[in-house]
Protein backbone atom coordinates (compact mmCIF):
# COMPACT_ATOMS: atom_id res chain seq x y z
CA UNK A 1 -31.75 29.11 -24.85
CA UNK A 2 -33.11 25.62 -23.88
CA UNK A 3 -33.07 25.18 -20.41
CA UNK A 4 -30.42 22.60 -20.29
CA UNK A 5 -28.04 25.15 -21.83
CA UNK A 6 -28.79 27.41 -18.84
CA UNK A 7 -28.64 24.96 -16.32
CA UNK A 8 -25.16 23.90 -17.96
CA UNK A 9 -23.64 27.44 -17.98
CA UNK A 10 -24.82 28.13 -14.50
CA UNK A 11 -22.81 25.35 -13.14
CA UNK A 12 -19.80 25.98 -15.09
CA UNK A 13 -19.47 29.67 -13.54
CA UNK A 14 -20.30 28.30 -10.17
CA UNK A 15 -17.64 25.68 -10.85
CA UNK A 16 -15.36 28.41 -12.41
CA UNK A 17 -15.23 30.11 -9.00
CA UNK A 18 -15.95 27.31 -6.08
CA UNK A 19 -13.14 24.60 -7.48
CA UNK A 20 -10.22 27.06 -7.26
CA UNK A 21 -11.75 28.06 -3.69
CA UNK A 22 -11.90 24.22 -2.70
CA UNK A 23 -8.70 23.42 -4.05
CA UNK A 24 -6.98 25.65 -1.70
CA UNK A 25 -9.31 24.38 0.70
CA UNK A 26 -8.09 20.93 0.61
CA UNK A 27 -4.59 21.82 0.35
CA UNK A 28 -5.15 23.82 3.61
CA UNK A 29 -6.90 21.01 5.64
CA UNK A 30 -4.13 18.17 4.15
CA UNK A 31 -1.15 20.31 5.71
CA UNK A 32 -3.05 20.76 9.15
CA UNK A 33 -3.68 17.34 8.72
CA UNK A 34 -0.21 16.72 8.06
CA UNK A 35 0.93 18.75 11.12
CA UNK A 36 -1.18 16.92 13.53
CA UNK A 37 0.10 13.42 12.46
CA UNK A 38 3.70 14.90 13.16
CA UNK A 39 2.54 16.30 16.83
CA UNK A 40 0.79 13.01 18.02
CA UNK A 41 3.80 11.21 16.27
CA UNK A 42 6.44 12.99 18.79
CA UNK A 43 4.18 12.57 21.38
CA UNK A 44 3.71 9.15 21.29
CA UNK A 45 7.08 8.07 20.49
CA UNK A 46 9.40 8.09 23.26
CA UNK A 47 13.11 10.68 23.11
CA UNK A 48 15.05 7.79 23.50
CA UNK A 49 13.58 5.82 20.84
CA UNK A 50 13.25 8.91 18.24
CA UNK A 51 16.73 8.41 16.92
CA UNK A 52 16.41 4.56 16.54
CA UNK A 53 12.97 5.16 14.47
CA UNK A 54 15.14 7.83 12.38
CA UNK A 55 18.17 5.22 12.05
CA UNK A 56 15.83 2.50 10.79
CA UNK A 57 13.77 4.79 8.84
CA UNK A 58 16.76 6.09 7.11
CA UNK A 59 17.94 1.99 6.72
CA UNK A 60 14.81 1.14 4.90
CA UNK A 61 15.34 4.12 2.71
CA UNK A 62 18.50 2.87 1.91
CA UNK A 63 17.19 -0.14 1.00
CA UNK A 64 14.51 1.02 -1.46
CA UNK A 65 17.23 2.96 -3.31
CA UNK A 66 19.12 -0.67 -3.69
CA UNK A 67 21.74 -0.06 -1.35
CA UNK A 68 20.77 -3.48 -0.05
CA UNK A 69 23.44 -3.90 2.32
CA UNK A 70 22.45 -5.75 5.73
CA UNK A 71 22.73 -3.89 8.54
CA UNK A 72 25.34 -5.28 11.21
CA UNK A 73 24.73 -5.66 15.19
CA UNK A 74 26.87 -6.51 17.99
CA UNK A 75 25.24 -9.68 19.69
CA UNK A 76 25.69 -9.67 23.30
CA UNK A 77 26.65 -13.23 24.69
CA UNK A 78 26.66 -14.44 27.74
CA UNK A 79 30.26 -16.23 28.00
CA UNK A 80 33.01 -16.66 26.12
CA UNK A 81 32.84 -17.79 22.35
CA UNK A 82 33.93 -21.09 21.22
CA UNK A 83 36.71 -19.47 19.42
CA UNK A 84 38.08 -17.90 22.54
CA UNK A 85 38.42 -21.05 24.45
């Protein structure tokens, strides 16, 4: 056996046992990950703002799915409108 064969079936065991291992690894480390993003997220936005991030999360959503339907505000004036005169 030519030592390039040996060298070769070396590193397929090893890879045969340490991908598997680093696979669950990574999948560990992304949902910690993932966690911490969610923690810092609530922290840093405010309660009172948390359901207007869901609302226009949910809109955009919405949106993407072709529901493209504008969104409608009440605007606030400061007197009376020109129709009410």
């Amino acid at each position: 056996m030519a030592l390039k064969d040996s060298l070769r079936l070396r590193l397929e065991k090893l890879a045969g046992g340490v991908v598997p291992q680093l696979r669950d690894s990574w999948g560990d480390l992304r949902k910690r990950l993932d966690d911490l993003n969610c923690s810092l997220a609530n922290r840093a936005c405010p309660e009172d703002r948390r359901s207007r991030v869901s609302e226009l999360s949910l809109q955009e959503k919405a949106q993407q799915a072709g529901q493209n339907r504008p969104a409608l505000r009440a605007v606030k004036t400061a007197g009376k409108a020109s129709w009410e005169k």
